[in-house]
PDB file of N, CA and C in Angstrom:
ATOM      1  N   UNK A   1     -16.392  46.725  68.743  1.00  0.00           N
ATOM      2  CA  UNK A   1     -15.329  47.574  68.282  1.00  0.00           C
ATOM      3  C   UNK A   1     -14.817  47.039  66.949  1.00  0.00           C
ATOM      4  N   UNK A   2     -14.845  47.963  65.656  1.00  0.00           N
ATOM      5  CA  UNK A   2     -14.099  47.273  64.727  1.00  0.00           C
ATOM      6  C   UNK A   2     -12.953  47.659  64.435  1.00  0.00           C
ATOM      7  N   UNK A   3     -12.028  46.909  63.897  1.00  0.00           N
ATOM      8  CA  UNK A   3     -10.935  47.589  63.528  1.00  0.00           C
ATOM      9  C   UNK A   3     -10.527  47.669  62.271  1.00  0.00           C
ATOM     10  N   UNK A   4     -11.372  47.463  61.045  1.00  0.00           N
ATOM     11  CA  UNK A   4     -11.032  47.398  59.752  1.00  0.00           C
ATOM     12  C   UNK A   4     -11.673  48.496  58.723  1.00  0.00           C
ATOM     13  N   UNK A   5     -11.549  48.144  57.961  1.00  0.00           N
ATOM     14  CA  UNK A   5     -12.007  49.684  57.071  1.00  0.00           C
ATOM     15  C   UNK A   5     -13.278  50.014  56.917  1.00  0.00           C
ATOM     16  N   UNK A   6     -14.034  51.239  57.188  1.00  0.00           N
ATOM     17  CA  UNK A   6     -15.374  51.366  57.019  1.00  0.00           C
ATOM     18  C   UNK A   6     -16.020  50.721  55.519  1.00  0.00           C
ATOM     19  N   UNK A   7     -16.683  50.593  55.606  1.00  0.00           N
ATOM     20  CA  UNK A   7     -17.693  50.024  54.372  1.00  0.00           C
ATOM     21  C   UNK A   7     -17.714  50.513  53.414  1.00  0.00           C
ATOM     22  N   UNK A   8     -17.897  51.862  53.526  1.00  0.00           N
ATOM     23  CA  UNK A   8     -18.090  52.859  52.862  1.00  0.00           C
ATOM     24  C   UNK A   8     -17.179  52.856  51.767  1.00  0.00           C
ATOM     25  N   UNK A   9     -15.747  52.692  52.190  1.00  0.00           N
ATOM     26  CA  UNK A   9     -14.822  53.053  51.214  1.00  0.00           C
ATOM     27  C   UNK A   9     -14.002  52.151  50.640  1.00  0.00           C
ATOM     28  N   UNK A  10     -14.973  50.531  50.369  1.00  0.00           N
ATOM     29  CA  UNK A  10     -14.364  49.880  49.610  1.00  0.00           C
ATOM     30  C   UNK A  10     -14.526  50.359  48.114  1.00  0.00           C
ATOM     31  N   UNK A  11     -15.118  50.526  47.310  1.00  0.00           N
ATOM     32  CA  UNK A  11     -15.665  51.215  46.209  1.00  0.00           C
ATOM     33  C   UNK A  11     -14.428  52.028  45.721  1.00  0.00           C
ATOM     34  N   UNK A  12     -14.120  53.187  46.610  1.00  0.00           N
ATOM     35  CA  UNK A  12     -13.448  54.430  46.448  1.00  0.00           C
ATOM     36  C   UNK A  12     -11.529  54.182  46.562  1.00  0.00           C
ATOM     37  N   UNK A  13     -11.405  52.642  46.388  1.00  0.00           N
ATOM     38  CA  UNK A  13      -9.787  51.961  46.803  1.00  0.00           C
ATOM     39  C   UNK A  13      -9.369  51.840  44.989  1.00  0.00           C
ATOM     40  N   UNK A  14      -8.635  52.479  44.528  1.00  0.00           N
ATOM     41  CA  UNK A  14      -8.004  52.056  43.486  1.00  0.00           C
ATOM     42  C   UNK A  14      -6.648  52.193  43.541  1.00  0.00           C
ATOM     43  N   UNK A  15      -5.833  51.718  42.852  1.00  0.00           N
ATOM     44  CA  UNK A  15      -4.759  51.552  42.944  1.00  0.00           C
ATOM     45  C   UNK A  15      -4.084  51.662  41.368  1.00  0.00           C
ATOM     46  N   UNK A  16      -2.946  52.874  41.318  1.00  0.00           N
ATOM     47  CA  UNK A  16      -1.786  53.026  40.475  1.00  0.00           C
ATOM     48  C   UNK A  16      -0.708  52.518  40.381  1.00  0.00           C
ATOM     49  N   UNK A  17      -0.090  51.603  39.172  1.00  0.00           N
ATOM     50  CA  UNK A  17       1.536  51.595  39.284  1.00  0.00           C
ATOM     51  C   UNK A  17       2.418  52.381  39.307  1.00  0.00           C
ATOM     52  N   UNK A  18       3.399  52.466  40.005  1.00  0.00           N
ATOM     53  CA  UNK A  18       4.543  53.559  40.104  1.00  0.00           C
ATOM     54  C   UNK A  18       4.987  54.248  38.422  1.00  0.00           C
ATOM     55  N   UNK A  19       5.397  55.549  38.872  1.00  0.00           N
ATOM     56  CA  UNK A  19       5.371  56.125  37.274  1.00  0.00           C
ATOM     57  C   UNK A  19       6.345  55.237  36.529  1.00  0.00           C
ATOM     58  N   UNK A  20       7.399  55.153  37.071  1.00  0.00           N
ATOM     59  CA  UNK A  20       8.606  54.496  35.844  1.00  0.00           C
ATOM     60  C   UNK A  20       8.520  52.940  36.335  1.00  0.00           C
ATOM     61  N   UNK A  21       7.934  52.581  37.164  1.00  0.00           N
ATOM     62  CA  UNK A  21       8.088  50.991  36.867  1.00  0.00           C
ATOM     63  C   UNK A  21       8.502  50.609  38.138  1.00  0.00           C
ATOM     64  N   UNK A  22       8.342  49.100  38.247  1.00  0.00           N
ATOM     65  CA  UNK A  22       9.141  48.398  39.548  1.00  0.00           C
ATOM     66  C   UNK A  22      10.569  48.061  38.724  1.00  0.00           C
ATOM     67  N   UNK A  23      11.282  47.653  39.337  1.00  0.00           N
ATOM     68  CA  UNK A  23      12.845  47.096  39.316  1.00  0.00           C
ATOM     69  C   UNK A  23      13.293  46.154  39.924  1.00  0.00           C
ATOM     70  N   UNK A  24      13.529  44.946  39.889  1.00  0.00           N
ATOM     71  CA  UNK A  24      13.946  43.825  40.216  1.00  0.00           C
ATOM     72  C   UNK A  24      15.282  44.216  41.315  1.00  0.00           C
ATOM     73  N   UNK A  25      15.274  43.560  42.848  1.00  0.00           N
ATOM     74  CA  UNK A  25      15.820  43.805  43.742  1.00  0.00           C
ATOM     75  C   UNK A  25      17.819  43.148  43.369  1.00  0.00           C
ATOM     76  N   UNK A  26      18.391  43.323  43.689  1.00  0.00           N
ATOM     77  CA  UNK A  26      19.704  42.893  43.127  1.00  0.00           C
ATOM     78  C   UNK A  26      20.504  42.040  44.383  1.00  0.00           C
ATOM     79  N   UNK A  27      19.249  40.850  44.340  1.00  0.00           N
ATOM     80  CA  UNK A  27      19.788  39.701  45.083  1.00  0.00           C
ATOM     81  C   UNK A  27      20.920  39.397  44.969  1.00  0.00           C
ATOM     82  N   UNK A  28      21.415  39.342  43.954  1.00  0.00           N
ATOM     83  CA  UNK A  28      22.919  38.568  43.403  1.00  0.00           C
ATOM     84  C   UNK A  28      23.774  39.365  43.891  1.00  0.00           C
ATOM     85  N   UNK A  29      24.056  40.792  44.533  1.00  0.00           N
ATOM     86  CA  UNK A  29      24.926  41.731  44.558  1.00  0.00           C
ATOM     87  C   UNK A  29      25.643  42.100  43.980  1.00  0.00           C
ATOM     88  N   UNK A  30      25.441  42.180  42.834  1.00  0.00           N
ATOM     89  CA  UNK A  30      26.142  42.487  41.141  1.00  0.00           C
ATOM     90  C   UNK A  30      26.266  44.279  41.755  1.00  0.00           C
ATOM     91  N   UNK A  31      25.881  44.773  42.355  1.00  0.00           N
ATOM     92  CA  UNK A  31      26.547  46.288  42.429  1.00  0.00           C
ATOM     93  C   UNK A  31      26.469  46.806  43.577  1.00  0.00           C
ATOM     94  N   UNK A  32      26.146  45.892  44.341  1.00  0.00           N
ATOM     95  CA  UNK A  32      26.471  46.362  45.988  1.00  0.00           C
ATOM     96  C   UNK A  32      27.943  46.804  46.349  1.00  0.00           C
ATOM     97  N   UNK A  33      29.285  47.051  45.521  1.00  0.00           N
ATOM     98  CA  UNK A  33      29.639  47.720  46.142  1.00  0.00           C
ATOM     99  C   UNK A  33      30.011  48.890  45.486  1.00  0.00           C
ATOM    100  N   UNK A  34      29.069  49.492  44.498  1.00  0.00           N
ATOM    101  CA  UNK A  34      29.032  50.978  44.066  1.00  0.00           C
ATOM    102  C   UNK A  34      27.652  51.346  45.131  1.00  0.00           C
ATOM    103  N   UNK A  35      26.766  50.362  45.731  1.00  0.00           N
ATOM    104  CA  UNK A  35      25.825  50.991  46.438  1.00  0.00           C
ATOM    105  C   UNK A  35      26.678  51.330  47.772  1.00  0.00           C
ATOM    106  N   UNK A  36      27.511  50.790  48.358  1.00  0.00           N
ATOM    107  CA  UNK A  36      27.813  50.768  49.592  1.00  0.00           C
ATOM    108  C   UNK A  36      29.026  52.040  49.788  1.00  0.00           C
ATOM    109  N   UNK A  37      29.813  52.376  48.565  1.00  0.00           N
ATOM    110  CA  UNK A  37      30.674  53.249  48.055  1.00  0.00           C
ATOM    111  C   UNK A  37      29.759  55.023  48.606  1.00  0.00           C
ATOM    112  N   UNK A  38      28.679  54.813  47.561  1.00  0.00           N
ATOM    113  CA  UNK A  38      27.713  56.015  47.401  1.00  0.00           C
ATOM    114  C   UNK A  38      27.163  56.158  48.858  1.00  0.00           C
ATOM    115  N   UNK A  39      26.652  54.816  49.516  1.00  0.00           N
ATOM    116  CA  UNK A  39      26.209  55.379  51.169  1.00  0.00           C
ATOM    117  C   UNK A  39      27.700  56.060  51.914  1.00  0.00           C
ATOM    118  N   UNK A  40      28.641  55.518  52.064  1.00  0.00           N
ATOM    119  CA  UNK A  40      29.580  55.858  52.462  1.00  0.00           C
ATOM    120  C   UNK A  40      30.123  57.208  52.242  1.00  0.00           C
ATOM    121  N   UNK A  41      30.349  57.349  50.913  1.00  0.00           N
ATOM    122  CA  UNK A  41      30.271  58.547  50.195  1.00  0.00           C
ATOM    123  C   UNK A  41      29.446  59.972  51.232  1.00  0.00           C
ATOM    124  N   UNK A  42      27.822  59.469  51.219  1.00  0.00           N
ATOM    125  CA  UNK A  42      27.428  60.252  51.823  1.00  0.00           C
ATOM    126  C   UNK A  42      27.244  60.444  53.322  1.00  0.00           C
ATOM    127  N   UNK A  43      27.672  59.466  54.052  1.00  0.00           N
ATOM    128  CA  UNK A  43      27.900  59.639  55.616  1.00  0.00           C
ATOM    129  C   UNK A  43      29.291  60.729  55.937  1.00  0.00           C
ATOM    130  N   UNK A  44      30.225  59.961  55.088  1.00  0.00           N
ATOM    131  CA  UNK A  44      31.312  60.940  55.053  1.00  0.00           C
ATOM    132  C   UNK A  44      31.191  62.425  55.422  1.00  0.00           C
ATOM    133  N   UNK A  45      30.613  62.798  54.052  1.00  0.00           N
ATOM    134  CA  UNK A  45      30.089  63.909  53.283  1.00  0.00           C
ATOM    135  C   UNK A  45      28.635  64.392  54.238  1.00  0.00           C
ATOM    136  N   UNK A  46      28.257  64.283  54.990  1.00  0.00           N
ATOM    137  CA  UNK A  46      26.808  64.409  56.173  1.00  0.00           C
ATOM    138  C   UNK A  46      25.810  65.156  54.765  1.00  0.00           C
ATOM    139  N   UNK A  47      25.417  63.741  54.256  1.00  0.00           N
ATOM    140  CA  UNK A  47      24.426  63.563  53.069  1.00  0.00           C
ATOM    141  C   UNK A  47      24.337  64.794  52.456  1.00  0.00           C
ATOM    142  N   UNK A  48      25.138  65.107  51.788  1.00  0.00           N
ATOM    143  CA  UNK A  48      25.596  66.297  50.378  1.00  0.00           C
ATOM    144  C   UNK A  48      25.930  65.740  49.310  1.00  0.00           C
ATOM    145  N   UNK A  49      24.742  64.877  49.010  1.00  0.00           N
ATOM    146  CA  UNK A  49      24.518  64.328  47.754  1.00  0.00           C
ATOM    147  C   UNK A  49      25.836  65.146  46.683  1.00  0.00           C
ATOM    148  N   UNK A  50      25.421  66.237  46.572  1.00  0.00           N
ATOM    149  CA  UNK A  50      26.417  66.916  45.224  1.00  0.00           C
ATOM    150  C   UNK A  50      27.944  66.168  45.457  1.00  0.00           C
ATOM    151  N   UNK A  51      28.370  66.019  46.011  1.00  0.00           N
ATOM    152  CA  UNK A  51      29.619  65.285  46.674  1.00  0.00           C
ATOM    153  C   UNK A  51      29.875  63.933  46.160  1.00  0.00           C
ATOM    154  N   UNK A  52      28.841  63.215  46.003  1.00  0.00           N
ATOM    155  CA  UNK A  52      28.643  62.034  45.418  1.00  0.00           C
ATOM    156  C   UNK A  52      28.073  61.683  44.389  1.00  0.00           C
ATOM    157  N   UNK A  53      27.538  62.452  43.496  1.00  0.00           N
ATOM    158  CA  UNK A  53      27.027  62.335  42.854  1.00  0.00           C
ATOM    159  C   UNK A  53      27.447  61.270  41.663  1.00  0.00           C
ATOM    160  N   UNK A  54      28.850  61.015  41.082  1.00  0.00           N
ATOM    161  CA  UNK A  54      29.289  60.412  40.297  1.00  0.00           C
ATOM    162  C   UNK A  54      29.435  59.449  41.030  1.00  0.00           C
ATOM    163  N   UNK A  55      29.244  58.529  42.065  1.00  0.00           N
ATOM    164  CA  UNK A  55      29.132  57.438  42.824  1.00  0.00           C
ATOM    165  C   UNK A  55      27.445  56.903  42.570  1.00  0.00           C
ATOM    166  N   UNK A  56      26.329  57.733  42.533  1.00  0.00           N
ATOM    167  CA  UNK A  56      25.163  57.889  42.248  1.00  0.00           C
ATOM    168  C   UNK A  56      24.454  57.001  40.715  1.00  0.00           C
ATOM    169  N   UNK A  57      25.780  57.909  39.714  1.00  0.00           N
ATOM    170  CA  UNK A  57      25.836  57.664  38.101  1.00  0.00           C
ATOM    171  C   UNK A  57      26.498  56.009  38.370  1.00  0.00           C
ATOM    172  N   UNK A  58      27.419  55.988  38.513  1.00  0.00           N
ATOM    173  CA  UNK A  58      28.132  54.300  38.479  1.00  0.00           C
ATOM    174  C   UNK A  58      27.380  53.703  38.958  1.00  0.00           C
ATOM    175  N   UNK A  59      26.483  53.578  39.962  1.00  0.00           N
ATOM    176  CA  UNK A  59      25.673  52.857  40.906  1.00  0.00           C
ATOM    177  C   UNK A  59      24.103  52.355  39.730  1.00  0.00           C
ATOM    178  N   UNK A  60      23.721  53.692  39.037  1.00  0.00           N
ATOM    179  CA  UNK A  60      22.653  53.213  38.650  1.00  0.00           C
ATOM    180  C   UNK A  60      23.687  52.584  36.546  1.00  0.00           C
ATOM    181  N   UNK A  61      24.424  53.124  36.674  1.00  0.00           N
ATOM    182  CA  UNK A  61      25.214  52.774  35.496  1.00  0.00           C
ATOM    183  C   UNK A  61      25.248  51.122  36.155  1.00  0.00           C
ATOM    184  N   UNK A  62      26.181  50.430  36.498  1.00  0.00           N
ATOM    185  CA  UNK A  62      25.883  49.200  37.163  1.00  0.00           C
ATOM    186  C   UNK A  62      24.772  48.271  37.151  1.00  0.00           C
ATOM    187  N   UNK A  63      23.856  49.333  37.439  1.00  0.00           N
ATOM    188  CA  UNK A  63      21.942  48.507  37.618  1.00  0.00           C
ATOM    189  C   UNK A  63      21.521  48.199  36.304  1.00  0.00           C
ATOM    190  N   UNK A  64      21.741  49.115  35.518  1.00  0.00           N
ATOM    191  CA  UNK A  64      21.634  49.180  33.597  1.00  0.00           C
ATOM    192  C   UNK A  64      22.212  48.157  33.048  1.00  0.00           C
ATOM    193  N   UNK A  65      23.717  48.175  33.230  1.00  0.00           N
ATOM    194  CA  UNK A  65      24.519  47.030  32.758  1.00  0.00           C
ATOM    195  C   UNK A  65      24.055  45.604  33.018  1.00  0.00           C
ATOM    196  N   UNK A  66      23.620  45.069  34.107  1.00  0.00           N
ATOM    197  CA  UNK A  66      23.298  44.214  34.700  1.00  0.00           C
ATOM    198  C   UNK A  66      21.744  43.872  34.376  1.00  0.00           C
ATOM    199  N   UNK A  67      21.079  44.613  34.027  1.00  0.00           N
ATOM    200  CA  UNK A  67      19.461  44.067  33.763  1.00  0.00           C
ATOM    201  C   UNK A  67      18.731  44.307  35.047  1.00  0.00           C
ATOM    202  N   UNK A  68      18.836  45.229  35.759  1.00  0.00           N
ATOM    203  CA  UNK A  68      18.250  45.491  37.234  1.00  0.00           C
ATOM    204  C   UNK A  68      17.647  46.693  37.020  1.00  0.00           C
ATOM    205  N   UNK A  69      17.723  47.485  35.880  1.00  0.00           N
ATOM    206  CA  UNK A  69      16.596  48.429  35.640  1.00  0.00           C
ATOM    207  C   UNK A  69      16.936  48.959  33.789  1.00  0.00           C
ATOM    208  N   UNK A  70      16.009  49.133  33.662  1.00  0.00           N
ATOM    209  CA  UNK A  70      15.725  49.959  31.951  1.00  0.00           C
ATOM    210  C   UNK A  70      16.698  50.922  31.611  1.00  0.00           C
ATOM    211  N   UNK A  71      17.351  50.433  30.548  1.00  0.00           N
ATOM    212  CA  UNK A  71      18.390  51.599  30.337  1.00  0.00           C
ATOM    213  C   UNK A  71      17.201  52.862  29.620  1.00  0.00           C
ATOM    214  N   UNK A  72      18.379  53.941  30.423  1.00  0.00           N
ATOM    215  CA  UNK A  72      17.302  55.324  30.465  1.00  0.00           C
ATOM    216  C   UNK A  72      18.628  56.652  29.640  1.00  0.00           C
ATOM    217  N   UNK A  73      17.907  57.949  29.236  1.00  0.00           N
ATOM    218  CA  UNK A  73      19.009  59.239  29.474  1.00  0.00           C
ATOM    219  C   UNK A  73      19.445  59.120  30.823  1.00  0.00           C
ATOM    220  N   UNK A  74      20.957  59.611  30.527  1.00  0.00           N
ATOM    221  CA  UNK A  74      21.196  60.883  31.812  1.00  0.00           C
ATOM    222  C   UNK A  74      20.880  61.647  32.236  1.00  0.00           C
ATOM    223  N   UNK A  75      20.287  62.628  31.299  1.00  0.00           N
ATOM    224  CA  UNK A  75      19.200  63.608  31.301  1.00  0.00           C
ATOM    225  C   UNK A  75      17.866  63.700  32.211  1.00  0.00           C
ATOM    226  N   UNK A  76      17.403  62.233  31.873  1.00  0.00           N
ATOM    227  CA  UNK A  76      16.471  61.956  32.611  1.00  0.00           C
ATOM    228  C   UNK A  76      16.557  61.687  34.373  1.00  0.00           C
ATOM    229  N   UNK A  77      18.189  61.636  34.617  1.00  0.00           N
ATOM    230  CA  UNK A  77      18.474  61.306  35.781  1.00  0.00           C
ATOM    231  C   UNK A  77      18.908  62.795  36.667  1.00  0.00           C
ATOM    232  N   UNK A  78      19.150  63.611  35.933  1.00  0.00           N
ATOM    233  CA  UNK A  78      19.612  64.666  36.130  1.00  0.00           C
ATOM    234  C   UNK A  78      21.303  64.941  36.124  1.00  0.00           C
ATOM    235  N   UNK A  79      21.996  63.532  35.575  1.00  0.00           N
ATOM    236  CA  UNK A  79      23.412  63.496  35.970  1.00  0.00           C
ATOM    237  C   UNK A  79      23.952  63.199  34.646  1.00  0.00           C
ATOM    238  N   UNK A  80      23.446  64.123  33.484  1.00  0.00           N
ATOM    239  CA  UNK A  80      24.249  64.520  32.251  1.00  0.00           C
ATOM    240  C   UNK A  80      25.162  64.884  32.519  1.00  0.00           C
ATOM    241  N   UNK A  81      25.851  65.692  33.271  1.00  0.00           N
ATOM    242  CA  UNK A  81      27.107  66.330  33.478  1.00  0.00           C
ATOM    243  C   UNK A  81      28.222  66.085  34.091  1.00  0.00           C
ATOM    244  N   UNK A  82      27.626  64.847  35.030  1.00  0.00           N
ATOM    245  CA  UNK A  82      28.433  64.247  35.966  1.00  0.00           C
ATOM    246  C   UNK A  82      29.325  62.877  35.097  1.00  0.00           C
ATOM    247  N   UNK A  83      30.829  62.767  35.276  1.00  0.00           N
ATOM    248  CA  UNK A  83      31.278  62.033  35.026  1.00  0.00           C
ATOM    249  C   UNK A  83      31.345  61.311  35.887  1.00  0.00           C
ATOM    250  N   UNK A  84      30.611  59.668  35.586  1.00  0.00           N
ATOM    251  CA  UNK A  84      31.252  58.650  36.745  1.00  0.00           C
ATOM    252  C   UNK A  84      32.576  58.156  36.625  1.00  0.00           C
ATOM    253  N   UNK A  85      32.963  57.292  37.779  1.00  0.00           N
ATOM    254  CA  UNK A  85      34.344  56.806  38.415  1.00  0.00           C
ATOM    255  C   UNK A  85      34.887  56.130  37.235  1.00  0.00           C
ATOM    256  N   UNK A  86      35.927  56.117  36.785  1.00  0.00           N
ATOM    257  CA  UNK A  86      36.561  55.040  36.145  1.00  0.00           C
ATOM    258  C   UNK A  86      36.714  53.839  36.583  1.00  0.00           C
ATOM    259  N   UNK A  87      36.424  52.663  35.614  1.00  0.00           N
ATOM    260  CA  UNK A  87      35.799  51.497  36.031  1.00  0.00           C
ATOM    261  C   UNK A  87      37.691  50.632  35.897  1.00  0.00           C
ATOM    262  N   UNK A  88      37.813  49.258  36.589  1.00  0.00           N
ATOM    263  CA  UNK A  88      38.883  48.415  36.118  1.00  0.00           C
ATOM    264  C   UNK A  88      38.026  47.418  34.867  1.00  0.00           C
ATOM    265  N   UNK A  89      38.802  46.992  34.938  1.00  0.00           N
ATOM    266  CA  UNK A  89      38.173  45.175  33.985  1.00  0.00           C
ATOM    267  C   UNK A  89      37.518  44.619  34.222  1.00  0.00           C
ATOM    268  N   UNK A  90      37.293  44.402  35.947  1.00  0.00           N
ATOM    269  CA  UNK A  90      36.213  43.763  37.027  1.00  0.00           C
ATOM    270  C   UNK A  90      34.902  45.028  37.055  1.00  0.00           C
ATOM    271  N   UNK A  91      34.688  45.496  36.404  1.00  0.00           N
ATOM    272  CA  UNK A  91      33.882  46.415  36.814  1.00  0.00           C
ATOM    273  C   UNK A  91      33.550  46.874  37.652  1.00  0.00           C
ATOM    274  N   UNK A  92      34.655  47.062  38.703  1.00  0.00           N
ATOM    275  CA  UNK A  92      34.617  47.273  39.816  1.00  0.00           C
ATOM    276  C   UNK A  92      35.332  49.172  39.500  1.00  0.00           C
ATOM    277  N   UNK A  93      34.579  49.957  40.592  1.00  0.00           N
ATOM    278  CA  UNK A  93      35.590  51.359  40.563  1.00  0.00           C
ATOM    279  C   UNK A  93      36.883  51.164  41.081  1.00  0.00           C
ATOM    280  N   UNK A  94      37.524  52.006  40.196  1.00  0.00           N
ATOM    281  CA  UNK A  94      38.636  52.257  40.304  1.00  0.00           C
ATOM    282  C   UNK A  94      39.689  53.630  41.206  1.00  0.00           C
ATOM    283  N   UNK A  95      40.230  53.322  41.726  1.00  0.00           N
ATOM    284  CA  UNK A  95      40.888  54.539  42.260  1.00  0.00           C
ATOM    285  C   UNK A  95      41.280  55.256  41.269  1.00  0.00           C
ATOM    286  N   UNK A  96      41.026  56.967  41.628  1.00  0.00           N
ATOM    287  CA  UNK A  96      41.017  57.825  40.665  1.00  0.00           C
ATOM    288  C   UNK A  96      42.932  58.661  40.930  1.00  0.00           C
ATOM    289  N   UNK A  97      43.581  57.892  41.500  1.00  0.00           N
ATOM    290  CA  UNK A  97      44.581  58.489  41.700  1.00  0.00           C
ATOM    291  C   UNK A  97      45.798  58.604  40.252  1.00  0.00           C
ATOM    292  N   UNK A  98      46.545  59.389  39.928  1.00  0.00           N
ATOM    293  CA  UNK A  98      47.264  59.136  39.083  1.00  0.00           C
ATOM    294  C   UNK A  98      48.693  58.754  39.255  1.00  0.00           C
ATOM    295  N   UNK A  99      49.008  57.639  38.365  1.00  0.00           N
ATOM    296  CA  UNK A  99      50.167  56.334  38.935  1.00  0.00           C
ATOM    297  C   UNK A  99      50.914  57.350  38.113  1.00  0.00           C
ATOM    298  N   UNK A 100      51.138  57.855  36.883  1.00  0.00           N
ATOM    299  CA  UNK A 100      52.097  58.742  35.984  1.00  0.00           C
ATOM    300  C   UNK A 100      52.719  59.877  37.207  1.00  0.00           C
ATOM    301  N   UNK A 101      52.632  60.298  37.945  1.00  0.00           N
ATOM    302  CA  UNK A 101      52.503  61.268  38.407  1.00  0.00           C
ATOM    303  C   UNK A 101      53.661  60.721  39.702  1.00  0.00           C
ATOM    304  N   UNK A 102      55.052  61.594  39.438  1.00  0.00           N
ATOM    305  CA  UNK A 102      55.999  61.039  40.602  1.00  0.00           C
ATOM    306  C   UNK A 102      55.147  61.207  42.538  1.00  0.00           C
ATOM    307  N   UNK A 103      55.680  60.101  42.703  1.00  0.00           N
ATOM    308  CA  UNK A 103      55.092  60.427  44.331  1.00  0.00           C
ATOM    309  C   UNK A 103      53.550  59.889  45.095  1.00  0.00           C
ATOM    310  N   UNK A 104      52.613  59.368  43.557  1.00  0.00           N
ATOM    311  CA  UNK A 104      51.239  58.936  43.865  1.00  0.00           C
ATOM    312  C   UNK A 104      51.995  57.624  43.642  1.00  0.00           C
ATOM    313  N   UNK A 105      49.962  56.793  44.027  1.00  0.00           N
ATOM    314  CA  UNK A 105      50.646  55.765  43.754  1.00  0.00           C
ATOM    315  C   UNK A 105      48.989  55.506  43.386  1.00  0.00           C
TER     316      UNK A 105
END
């Protein structure tokens, strides 16, 4: 009984790199929590991406900043239009609430 690949089709094995590239995994957690924001985002939301989408933009905005992938268009991402979250100093997101505004906070 064998269990490995016919003979035949060693010859016929080639192999492609992914179209845009590999990306270095973000051991350090330099943006795990715009990733964890955006999952959340979409559990909330019972995965309606459109809902999150500007959680999506900061998340890969983040990956750019950091050297964890090729700065690219928006365009190319499909999220030209989408404004992401306003950031603090920590580059961390910011609550989008407005403090001017009697009664918020």
């Amino acid at each position: 009984m064998s269990f490995g690949r016919p003979g035949s089709t060693l010859a016929a094995l080639t192999v492609s790199p992914p179209e845009r590239g590999s990306f270095p995994l973000d051991h350090d957690g330099e943006c795990k929590v715009f990733m964890k924001e955006y999952l959340k985002c979409l559990k909330t939301h019972k995965n309606e991406n459109s809902k999150c989408r500007h959680l999506s933009k900061s998340y890969l905005n983040c990956r750019m900043e950091h050297g964890l992938m090729e700065r690219d268009e928006w365009e190319n991402f499909g999220l030209q239009d989408v404004d992401a979250a306003p950031k603090t100093m920590a580059g961390q997101s910011a609550p989008t609430t407005d403090a001017s505004t009697p009664g918020k906070t």
